[in-house]
N, C-alpha and C. Protein backbone atom coordinates (compact mmCIF):
# COMPACT_ATOMS: atom_id res chain seq x y z
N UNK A 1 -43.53 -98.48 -181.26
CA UNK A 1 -43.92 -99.73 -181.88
C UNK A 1 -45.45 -99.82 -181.97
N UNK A 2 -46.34 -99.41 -180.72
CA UNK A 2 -47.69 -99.57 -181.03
C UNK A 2 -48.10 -98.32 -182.31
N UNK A 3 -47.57 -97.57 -182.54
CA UNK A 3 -47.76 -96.37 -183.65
C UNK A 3 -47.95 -97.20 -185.04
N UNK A 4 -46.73 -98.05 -185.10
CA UNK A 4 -46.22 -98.76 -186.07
C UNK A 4 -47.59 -99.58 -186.15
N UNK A 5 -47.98 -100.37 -185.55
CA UNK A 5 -48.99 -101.43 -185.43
C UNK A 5 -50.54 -100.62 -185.77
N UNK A 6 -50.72 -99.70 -185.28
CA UNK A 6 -51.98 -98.74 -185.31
C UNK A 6 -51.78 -98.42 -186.93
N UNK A 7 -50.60 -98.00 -187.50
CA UNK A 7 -50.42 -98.02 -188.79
C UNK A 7 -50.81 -98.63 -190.03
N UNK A 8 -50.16 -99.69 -189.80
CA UNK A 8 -50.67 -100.99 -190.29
C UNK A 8 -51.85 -101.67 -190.57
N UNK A 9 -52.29 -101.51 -189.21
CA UNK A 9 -53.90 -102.15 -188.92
C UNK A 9 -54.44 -100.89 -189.86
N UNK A 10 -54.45 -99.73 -189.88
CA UNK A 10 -55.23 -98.86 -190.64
C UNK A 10 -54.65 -99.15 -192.35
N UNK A 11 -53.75 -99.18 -193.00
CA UNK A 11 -53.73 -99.93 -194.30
C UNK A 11 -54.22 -101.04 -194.57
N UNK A 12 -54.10 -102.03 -193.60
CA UNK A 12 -54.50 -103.12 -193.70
C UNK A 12 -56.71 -102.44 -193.88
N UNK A 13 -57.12 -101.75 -193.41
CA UNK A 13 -58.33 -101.36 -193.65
C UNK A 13 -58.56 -100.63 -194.62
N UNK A 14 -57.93 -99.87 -195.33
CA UNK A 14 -57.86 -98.95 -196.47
C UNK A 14 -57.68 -100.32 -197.65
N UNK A 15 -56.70 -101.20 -197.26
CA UNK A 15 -56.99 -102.21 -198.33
C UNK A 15 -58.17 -103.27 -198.38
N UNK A 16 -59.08 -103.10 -196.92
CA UNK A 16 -60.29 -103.84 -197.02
C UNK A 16 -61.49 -103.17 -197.61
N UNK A 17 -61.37 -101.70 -197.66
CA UNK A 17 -61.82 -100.70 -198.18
C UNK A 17 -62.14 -100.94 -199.75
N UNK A 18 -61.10 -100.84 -200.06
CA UNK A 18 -60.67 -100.54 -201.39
C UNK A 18 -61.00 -102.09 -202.51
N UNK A 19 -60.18 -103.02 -201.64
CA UNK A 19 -61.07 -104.63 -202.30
C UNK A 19 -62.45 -104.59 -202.19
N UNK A 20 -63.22 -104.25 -201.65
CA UNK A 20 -64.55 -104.15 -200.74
C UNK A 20 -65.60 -103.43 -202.20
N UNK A 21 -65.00 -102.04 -202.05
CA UNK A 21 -65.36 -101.43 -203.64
C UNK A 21 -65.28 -101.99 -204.83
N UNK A 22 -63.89 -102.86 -204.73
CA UNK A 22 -63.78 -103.36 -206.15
C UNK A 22 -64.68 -104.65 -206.25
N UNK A 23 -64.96 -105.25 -205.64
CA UNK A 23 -65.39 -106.52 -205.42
C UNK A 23 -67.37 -105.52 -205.81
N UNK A 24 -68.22 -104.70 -205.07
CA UNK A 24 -69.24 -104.39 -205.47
C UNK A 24 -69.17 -103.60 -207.30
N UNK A 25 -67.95 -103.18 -207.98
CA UNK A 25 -67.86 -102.82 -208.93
C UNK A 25 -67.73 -103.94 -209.58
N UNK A 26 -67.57 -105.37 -209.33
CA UNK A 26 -67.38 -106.37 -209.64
C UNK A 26 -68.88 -106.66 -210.36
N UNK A 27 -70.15 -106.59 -209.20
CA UNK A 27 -71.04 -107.20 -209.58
C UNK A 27 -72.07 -106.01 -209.80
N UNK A 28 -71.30 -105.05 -210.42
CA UNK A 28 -72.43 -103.88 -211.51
C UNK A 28 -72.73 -103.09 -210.30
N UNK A 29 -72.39 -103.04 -209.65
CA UNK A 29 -73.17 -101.44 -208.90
C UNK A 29 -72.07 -100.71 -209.36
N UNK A 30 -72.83 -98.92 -209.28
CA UNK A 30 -72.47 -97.73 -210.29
C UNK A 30 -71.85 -97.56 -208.85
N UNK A 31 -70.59 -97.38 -209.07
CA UNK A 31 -69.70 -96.61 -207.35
C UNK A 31 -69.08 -95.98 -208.67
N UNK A 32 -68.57 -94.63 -207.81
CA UNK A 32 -67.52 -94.12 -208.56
C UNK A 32 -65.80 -94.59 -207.93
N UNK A 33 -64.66 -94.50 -209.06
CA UNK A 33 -63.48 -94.83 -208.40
C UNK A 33 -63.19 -93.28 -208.51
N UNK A 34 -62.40 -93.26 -206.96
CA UNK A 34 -62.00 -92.54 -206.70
C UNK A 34 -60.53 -91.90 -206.91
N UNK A 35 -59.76 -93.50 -207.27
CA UNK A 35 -58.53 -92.53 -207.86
C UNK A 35 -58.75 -93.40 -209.33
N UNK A 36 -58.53 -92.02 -209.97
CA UNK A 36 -58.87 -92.46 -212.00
C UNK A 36 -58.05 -93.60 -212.27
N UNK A 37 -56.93 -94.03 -211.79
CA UNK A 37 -55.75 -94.79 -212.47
C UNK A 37 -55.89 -96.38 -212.09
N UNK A 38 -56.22 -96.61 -210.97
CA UNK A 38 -56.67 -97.55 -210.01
C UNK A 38 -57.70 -98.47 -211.08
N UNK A 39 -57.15 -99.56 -211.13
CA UNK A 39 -58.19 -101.02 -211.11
C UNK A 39 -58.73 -102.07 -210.05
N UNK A 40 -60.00 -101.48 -209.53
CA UNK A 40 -59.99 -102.17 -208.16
C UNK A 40 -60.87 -103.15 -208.54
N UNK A 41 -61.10 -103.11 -209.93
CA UNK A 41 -62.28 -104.34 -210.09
C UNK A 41 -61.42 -105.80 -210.66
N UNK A 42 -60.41 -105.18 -211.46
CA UNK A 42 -59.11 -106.02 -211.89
C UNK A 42 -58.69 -106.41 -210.47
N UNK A 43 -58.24 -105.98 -209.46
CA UNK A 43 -57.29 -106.32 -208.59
C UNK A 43 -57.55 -106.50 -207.15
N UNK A 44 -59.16 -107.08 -207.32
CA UNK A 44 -59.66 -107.03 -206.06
C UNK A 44 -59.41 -108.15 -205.29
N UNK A 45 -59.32 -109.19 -205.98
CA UNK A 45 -58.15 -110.07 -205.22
C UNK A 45 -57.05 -109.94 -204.25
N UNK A 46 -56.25 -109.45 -205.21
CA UNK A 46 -55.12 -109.33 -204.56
C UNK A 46 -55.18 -108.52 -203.27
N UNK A 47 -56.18 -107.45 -203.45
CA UNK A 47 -56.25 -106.23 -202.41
C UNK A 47 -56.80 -106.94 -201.11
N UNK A 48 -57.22 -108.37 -201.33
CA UNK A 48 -58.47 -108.30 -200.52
C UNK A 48 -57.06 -109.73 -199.67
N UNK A 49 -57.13 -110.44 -200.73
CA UNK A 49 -55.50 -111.78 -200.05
C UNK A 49 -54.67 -110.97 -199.60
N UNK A 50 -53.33 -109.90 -200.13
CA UNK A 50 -52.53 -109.43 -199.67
C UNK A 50 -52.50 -108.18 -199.02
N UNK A 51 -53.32 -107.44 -199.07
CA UNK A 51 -53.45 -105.88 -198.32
C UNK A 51 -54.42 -106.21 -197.58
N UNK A 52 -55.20 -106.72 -197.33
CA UNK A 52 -55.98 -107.13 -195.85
C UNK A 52 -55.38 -108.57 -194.89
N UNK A 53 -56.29 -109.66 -195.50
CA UNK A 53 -55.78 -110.34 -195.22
C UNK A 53 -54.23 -110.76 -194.47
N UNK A 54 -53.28 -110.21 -195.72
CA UNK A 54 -51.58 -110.63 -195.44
C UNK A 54 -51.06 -109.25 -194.09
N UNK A 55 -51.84 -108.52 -194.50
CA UNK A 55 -51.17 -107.24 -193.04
C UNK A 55 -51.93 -107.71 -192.22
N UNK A 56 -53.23 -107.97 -191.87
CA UNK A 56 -53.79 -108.26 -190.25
C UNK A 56 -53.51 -109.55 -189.71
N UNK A 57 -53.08 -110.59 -190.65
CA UNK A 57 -52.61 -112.12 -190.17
C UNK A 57 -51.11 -112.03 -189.69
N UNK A 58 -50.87 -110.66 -190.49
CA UNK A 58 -49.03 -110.60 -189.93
C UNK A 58 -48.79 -109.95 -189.00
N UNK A 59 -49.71 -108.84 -188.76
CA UNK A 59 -49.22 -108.33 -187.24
C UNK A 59 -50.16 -109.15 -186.27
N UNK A 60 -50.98 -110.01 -186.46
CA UNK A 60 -51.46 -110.95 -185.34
C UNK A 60 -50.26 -111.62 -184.88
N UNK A 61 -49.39 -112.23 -185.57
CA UNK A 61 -48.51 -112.88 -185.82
C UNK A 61 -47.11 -112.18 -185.11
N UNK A 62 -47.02 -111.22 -185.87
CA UNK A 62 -45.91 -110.41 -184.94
C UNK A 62 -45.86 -110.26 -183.55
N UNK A 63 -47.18 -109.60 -183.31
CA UNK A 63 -47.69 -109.60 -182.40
C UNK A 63 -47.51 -110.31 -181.02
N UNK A 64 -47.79 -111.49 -182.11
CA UNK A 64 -47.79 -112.91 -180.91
C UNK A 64 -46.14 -113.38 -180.59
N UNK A 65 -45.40 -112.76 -181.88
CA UNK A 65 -44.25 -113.45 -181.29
C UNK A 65 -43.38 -112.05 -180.64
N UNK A 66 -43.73 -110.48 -180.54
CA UNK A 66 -43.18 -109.96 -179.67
C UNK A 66 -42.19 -109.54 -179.81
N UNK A 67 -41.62 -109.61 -180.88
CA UNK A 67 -40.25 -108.59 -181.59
C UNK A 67 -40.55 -107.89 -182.80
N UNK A 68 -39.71 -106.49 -182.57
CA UNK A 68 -40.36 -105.33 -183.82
C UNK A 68 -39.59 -105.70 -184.61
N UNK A 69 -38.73 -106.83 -185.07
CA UNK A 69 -38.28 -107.19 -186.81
C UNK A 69 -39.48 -107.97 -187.22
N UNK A 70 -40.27 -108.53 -185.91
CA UNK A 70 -41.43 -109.35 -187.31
C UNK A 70 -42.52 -108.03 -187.76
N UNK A 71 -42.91 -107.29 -187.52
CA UNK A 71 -43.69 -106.23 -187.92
C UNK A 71 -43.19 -105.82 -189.65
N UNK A 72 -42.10 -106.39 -190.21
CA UNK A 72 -41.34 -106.20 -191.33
C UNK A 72 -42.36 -106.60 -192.31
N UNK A 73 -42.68 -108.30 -192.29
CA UNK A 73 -43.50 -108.80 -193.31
C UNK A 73 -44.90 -108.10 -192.95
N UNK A 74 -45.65 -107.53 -192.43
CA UNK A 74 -46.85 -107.17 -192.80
C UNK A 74 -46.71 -105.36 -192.89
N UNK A 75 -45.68 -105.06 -192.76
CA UNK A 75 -45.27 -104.03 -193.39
C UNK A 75 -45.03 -103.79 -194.68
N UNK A 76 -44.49 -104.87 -195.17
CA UNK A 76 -44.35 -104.92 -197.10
C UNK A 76 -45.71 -105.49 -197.41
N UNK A 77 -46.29 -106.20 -196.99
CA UNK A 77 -47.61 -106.56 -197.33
C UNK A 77 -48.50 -105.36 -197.42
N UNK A 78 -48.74 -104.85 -196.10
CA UNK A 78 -49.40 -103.24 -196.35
C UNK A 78 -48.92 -102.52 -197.94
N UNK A 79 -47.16 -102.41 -197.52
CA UNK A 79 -46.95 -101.33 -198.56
C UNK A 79 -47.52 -102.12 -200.01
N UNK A 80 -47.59 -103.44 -200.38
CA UNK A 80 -48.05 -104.18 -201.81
C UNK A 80 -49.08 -103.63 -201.62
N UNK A 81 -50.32 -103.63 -200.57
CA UNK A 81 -51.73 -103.57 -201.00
C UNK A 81 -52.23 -102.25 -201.40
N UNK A 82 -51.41 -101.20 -200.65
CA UNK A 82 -51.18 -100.02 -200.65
C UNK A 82 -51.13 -99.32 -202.18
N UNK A 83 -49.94 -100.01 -202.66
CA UNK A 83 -49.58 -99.80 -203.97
C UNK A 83 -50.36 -100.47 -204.93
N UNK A 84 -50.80 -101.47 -204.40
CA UNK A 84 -52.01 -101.96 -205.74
C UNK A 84 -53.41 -100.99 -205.45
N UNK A 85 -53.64 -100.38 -204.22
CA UNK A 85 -54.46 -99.58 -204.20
C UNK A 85 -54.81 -97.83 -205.14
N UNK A 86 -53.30 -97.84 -205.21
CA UNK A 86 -53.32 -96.61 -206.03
C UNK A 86 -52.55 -96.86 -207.10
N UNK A 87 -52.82 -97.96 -208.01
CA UNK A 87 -53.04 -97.94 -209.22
C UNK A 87 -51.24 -98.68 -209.41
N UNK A 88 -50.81 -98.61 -209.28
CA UNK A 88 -49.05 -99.45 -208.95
C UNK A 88 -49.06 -99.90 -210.14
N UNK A 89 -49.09 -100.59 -211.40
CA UNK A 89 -48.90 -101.49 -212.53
C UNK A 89 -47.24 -101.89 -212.60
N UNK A 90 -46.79 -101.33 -212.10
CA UNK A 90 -45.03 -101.66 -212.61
C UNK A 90 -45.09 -102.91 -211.73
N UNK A 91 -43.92 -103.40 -211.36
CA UNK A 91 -43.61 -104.70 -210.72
C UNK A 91 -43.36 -104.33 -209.07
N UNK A 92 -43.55 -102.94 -208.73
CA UNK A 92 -43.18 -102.78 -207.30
C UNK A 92 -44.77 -103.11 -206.77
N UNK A 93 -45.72 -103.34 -206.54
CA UNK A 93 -46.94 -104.31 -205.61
C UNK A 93 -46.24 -105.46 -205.79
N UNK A 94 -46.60 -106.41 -206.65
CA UNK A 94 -46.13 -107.76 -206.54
C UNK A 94 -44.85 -107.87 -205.54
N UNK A 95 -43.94 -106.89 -206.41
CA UNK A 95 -42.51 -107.17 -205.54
C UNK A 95 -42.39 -107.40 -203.42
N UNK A 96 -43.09 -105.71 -203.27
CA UNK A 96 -43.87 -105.51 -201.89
C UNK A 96 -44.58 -106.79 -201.41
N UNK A 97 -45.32 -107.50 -202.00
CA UNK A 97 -46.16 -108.93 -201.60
C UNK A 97 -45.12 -110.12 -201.77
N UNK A 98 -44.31 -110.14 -202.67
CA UNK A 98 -43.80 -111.45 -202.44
C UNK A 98 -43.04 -111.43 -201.35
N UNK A 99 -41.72 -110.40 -201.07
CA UNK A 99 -40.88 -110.12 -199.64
C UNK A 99 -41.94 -110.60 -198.64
């Protein structure tokens, strides 16, 4: 279970990462993106509310309440931010974030 959590917490940073970039591509600095397909300047929102934000508030949360079924919701949260991270356009991010 702590594997699981160490997991998490590290997507949950790959999506603070990744909003982080999009958000300075936001306001004109030359970064390069690193994966071609990816809109991190479009979707830095979301990356930054649901792939940071929604995974580290949920395993605080889990956390606090101490059973490995709550680790579920910031597990689909990861996997949304995850998937909006590498470029996702179909309906599976959203889907991943709303669960």
């Amino acid at each position: 279970m702590k594997a699981l959590r160490v997991l998490l917490l590290l997507s949950g940073v790959v999506a603070l990462i990744t909003g982080a970039w999009g958000g300075l591509l936001r306001m004109s600095w030359q970064l390069p993106l690193p994966v071609r397909h990816a809109n991190w300047i479009t979707y830095h929102g979301p990356l930054m509310v649901v792939g940071f934000f929604g995974t580290l508030i949920g395993i605080e949360r889990a956390v606090a309440h101490g059973r490995a079924w709550a680790l579920l919701a910031p597990a689909l949260s990861a996997a949304g931010g995850i998937a909006v991270a590498l470029g996702s356009l179909d309906g599976t991010a959203p889907l991943l974030a709303t669960l």
